[in-house]
Protein backbone atom coordinates (compact mmCIF):
# COMPACT_ATOMS: atom_id res chain seq x y z
CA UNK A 1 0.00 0.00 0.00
CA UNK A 2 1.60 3.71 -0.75
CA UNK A 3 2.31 5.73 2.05
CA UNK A 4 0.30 9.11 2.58
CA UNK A 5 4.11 10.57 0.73
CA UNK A 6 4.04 8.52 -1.88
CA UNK A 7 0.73 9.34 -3.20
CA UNK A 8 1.20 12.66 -2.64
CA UNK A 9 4.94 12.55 -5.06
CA UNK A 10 3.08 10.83 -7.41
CA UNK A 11 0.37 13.57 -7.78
CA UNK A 12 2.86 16.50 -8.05
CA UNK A 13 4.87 14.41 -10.40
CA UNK A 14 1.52 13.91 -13.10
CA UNK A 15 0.20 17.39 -12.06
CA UNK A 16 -0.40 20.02 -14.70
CA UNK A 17 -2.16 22.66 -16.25
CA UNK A 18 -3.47 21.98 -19.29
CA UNK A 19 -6.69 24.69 -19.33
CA UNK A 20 -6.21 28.16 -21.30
CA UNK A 21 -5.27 30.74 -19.56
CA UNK A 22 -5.79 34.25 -19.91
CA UNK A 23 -3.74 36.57 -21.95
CA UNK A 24 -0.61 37.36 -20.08
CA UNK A 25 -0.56 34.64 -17.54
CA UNK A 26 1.66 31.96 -17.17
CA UNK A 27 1.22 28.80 -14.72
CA UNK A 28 4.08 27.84 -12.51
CA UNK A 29 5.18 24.19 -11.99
CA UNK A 30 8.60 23.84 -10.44
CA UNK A 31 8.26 20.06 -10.02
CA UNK A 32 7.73 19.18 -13.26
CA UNK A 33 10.58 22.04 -14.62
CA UNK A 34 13.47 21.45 -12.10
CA UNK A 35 14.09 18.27 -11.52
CA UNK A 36 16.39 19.63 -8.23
CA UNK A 37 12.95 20.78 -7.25
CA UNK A 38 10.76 17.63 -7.41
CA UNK A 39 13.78 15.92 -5.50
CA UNK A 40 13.78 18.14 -2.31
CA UNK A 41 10.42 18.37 -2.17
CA UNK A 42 9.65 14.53 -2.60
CA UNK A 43 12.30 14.90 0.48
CA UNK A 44 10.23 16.78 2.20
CA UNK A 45 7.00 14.20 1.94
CA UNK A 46 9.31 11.47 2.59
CA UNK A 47 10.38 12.69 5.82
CA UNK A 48 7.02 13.63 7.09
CA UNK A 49 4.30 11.86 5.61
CA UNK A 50 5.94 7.82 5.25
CA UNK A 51 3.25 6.73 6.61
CA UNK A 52 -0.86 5.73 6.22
CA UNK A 53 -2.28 8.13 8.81
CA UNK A 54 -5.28 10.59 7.87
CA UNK A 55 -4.32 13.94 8.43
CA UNK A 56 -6.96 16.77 7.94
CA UNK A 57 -6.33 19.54 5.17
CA UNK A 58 -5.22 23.36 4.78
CA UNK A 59 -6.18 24.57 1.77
CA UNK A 60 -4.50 28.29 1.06
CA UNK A 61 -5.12 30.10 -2.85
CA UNK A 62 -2.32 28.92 -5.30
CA UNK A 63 1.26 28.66 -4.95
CA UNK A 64 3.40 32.24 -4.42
CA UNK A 65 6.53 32.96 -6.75
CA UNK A 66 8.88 32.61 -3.54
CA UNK A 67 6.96 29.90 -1.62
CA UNK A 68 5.53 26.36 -3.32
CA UNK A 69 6.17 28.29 -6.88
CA UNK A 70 9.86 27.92 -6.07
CA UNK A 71 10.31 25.19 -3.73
CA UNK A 72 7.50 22.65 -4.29
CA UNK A 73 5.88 22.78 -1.08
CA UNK A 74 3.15 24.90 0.27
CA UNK A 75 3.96 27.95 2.14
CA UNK A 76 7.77 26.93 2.29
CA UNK A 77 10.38 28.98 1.44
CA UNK A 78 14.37 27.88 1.19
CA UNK A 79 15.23 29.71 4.57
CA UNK A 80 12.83 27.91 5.93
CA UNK A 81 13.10 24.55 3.92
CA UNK A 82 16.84 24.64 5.78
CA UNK A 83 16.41 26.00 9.47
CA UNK A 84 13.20 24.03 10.21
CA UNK A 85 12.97 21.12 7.80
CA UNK A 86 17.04 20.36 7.67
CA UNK A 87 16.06 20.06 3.83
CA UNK A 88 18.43 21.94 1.11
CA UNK A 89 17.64 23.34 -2.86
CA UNK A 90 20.73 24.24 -4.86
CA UNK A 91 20.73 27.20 -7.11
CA UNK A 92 17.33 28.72 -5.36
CA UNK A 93 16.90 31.29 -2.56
CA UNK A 94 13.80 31.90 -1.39
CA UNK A 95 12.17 34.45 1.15
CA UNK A 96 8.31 34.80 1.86
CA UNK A 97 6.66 36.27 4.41
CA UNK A 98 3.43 33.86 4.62
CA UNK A 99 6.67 31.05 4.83
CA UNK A 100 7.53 33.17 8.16
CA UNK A 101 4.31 33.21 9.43
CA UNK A 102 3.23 29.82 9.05
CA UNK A 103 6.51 28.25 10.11
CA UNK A 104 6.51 30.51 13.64
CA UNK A 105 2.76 29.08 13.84
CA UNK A 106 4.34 25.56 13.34
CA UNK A 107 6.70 25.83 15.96
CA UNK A 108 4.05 27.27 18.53
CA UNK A 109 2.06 23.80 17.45
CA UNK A 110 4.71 21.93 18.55
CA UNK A 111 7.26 21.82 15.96
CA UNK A 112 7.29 20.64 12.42
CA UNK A 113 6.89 16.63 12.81
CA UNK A 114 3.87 17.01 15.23
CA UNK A 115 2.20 19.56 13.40
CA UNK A 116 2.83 17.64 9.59
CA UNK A 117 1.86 14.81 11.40
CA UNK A 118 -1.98 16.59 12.17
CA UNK A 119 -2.19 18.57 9.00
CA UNK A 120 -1.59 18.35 4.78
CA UNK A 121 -1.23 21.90 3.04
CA UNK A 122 -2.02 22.60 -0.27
CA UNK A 123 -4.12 25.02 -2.11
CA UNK A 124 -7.48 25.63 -3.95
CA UNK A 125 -4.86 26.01 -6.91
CA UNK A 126 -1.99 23.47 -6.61
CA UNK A 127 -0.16 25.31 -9.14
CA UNK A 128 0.37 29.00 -8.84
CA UNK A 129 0.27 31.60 -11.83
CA UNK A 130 2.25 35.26 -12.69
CA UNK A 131 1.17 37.65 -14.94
CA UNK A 132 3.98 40.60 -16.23
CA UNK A 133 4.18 43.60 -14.13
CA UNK A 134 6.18 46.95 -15.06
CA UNK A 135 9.02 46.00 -17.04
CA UNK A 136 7.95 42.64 -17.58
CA UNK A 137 8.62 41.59 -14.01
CA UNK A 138 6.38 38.59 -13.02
CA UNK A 139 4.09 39.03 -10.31
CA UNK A 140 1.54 36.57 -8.50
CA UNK A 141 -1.66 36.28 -9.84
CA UNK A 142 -4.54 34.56 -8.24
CA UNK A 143 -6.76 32.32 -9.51
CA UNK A 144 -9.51 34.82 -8.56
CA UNK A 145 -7.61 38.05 -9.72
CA UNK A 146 -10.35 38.25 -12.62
CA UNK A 147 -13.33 36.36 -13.45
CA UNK A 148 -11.69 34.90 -16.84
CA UNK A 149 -8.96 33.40 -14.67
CA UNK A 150 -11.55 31.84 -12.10
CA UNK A 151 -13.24 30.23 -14.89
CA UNK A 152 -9.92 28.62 -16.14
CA UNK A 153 -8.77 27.43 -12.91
CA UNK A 154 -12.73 26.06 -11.99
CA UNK A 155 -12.35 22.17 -13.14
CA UNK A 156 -8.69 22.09 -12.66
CA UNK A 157 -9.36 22.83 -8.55
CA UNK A 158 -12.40 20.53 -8.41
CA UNK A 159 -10.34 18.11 -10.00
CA UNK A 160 -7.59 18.25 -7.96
CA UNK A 161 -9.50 18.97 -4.91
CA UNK A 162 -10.76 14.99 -5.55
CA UNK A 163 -7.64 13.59 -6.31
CA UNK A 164 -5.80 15.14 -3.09
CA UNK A 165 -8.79 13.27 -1.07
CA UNK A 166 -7.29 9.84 -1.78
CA UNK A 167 -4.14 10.65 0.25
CA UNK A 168 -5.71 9.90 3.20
CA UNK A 169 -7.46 13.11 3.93
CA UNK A 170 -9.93 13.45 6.84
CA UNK A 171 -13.19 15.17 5.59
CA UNK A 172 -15.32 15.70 8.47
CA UNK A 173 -13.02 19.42 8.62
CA UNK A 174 -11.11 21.71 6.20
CA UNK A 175 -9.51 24.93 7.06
CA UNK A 176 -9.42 27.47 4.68
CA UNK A 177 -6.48 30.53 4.24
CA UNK A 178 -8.35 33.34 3.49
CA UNK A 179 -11.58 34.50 5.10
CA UNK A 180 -12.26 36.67 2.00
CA UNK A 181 -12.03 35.32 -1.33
CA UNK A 182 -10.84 32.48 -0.93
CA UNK A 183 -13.04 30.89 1.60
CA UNK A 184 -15.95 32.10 -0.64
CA UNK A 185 -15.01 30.53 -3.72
CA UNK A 186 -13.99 27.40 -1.93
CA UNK A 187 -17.38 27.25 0.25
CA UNK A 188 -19.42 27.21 -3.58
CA UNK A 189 -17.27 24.55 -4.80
CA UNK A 190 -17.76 22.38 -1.53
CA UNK A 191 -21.77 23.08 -1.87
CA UNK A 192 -21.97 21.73 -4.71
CA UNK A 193 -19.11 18.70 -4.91
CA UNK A 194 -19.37 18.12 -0.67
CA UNK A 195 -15.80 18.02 -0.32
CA UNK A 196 -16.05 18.41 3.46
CA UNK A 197 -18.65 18.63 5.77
CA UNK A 198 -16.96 21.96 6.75
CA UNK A 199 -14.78 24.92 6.17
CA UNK A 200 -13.22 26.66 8.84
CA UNK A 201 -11.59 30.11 7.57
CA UNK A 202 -8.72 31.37 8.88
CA UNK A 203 -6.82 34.81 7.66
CA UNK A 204 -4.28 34.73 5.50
CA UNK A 205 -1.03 34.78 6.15
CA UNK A 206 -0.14 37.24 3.65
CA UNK A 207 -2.88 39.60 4.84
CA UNK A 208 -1.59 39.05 8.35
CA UNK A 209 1.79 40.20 7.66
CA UNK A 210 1.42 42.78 5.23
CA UNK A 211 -1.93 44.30 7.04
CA UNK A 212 -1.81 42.93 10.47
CA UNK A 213 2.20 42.34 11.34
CA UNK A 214 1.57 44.14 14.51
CA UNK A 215 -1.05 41.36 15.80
CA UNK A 216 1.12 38.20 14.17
CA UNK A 217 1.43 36.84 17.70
CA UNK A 218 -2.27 37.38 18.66
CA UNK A 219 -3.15 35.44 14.86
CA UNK A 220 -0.70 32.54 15.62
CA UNK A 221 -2.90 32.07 18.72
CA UNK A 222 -6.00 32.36 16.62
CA UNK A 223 -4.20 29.38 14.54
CA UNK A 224 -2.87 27.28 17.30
CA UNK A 225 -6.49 27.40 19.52
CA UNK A 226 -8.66 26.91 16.23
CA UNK A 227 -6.08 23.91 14.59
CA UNK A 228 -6.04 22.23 18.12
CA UNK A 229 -9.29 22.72 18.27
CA UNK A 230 -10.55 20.93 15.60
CA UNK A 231 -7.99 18.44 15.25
CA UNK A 232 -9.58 15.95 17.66
């Protein structure tokens, strides 16, 4: 029988985009371009999920340029692939502030094997997009940035939605990142495909740290009491 890691390397290693996209925007998908990627971050699973216990599910938007759009895994920059996971990814450096967030959260929780050990992040979006900026830079663009890019991403996230199920996901709960947007698009889907039997919001970590940095500590408590909380 795979383990919980297993399944989930197998998914990232078949996943893509194959919908059109809007004018401008590109899809990222650093496990299928780098293979140094797909190697750290199959790692990664390795080390916490070699196993066949449930774990209940985080689901954030899509993947950011400097988080999962770089290293593979959700909400995990390099610095913090290195200090907390002891994981490394030549050639790439990596800093995001939802990564610093969510890894302070983690070690509140108790640290990175109990809390991967509870929970599975991913995203409405498995794969993130970027759309050019001034001068051609890329920037991040969200699946719900414009109503022609919702559409596009629509069958790819109920598809992948079902698919990330089979790992071993427990439905009874999902938590949401984003108590906007993203928990409104992601509370239609689950009304009409039942997903889970709920969605529990939580604020973004983005939104907490560029809008909210003052209260981080008071939202990692928010995090910790809600996770713990509904864990059981």
């Amino acid at each position: 029988m795979a383990t919980f890691a297993e399944k989930v390397i197998n998914f990232y290693r078949d996943l893509e985009f194959t919908g059109r996209l809007p004018y401008g925007v590109s899809v990222m998908n650093p496990m299928r371009e780098n293979e140094n990627v797909f190697e750290a971050a199959s790692q990664f699973y390795r080390k916490y999920y070699s196993d066949n216990n449930p774990r209940r599910m985080i689901l954030g938007i899509n993947p950011g340029r400097f988080g999962a759009g770089a290293t593979g895994i959700p909400f995990t920059d390099t610095i913090r692939m290195q200090e907390k996971c002891g994981l490394s990814l030549s050639g790439i450096k990596t800093y995001e502030t939802s990564s610093v967030f969510i890894y302070e959260m983690i070690d509140k929780y108790g640290g990175t094997n109990k809390f991967y050990g509870d929970y599975f992040i991913s995203s409405v979006s498995p794969l993130g997009f970027t759309k050019a900026g001034p001068g051609g830079r890329p920037l991040n663009y969200n699946y719900y940035d414009s109503r022609e890019m919702t559409d596009a991403v629509y069958s790819f996230a109920v598809d992948t939605i079902k698919r990330q199920l089979d790992f071993g996901i427990i439905t009874e709960k999902a938590f949401c990142l984003g108590a906007g947007k993203n928990f409104r698009f992601l509370s239609a889907l689950n009304a009409e495909y039942r997903f889970f039997d709920r969605i529990i919001p939580l604020e973004h970590p983005r939104f907490i740290m560029q809008y909210r940095a003052k209260q981080k500590e008071d939202f990692i408590k928010i995090y910790i009491e809600t996770l713990r909380t509904y864990k059981s």
